[in-house]
Structure formats: C-alpha cells, structure tokens
N, C-alpha and C. Protein backbone atom coordinates (compact mmCIF):
# COMPACT_ATOMS: atom_id res chain seq x y z
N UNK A 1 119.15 103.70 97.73
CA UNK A 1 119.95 104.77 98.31
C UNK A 1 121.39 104.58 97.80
N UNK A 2 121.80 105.77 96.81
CA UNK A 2 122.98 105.02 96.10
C UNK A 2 124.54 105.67 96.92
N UNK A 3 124.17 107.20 97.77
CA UNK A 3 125.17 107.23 98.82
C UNK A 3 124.86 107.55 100.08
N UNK A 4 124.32 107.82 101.10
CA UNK A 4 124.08 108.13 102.13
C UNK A 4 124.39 109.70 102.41
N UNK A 5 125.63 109.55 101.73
CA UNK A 5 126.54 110.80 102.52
C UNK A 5 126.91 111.86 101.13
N UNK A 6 126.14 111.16 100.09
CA UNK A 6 126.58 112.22 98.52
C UNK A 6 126.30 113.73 98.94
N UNK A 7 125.57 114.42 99.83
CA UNK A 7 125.76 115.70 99.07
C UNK A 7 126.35 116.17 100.24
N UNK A 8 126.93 115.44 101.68
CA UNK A 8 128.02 116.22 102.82
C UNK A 8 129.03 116.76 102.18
N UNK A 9 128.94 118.36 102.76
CA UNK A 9 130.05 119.38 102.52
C UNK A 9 130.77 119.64 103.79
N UNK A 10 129.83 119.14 104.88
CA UNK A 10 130.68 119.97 105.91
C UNK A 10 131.68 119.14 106.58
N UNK A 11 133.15 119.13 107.06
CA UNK A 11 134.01 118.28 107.09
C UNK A 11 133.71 117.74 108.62
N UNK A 12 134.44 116.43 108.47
CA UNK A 12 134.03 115.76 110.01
C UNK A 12 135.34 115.40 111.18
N UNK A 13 135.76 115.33 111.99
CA UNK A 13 136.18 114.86 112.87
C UNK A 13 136.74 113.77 113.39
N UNK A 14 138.02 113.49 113.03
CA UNK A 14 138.49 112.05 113.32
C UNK A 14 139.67 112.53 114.80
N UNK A 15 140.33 111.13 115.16
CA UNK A 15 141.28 111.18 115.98
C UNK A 15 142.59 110.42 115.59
N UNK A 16 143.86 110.50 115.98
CA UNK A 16 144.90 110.09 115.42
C UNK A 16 145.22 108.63 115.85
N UNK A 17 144.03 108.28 117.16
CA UNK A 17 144.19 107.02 118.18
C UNK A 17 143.06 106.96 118.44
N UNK A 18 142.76 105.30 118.61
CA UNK A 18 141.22 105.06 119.43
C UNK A 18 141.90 103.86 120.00
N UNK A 19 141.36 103.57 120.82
CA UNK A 19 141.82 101.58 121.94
C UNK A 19 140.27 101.22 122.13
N UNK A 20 140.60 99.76 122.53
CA UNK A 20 139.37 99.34 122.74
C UNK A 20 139.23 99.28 124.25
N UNK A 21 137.87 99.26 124.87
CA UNK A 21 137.75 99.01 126.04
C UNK A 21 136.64 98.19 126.28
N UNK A 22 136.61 97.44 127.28
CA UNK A 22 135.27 96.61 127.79
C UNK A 22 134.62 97.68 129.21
N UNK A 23 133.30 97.89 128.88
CA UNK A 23 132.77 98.73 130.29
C UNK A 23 132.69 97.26 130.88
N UNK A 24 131.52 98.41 132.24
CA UNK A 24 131.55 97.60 133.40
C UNK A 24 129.97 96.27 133.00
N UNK A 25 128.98 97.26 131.68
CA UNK A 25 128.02 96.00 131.10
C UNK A 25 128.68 95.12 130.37
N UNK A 26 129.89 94.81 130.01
CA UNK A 26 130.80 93.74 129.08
C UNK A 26 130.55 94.22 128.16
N UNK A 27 130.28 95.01 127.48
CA UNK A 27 130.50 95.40 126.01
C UNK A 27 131.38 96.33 125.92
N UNK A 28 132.05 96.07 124.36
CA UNK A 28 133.22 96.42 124.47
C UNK A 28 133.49 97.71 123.43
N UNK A 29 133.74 98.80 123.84
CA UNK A 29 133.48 100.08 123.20
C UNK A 29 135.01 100.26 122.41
N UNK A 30 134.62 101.75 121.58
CA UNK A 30 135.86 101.89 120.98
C UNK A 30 135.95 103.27 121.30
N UNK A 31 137.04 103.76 121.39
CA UNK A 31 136.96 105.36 122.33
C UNK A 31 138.48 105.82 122.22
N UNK A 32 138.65 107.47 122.17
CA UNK A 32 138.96 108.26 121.84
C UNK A 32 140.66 107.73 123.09
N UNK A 33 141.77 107.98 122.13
CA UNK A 33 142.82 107.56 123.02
C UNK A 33 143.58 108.88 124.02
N UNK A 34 143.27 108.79 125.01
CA UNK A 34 144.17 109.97 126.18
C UNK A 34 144.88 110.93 125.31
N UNK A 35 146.29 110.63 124.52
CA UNK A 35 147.11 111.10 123.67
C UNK A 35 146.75 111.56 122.20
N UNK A 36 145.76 111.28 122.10
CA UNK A 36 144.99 111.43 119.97
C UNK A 36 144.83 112.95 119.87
N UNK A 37 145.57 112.95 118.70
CA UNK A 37 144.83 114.73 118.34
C UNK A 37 143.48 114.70 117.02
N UNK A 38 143.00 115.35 117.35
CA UNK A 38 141.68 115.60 116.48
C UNK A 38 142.12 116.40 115.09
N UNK A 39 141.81 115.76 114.11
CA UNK A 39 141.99 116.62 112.69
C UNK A 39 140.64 116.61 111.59
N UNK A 40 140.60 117.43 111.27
CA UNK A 40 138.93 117.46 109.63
C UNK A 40 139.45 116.60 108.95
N UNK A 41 138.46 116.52 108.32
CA UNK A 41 138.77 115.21 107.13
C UNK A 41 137.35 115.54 106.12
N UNK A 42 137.55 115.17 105.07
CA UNK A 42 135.87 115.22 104.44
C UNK A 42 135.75 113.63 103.57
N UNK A 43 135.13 113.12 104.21
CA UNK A 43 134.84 111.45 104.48
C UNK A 43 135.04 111.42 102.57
N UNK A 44 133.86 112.32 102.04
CA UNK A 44 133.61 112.30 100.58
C UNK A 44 134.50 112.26 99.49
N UNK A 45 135.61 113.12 100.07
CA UNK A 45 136.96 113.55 99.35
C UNK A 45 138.25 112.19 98.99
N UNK A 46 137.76 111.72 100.79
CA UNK A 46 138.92 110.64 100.38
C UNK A 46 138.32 108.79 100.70
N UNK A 47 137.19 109.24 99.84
CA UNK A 47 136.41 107.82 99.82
C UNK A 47 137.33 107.29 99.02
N UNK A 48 137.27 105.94 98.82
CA UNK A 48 138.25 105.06 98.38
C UNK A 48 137.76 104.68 97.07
C-alpha cells in the first residue's frame, strides 16, 4: 500500500488548538480546545 490517502480530493478538518486530557477510565485523550477555530486543509497538498 504505497499511500493510503493517494487519490483523497475531498478536504478535511483541522483545529487551531487541541489539549490533552485524562478521562475518568485514565486514558488520556486529545480533544478539540474550547477557543480553536476549525479550518480545511487537504492533508495531500501539504504532505511534507
């Protein structure tokens, strides 16, 4: 499998902030920050 994501066109969804948190099972999540604004992005475009 040489990309996973080679033929995504449709753009995706990031946030400007994420924090970490521990729930109440001790694992420790990563989640969307109170203050973050949401912007597109196309993962493909600005692969590195």
């Amino acid at each position: 499998m040489k990309n996973l994501f080679e033929h995504t066109s449709a753009p995706w969804i990031r946030y400007s902030n994420y924090e970490y948190k521990t729930g109440s099972d001790c694992n420790l999540y990563i989640t969307v920050s109170k203050d973050a604004k949401p912007e597109m992005y196309h993962p493909m475009q600005e692969a590195e």
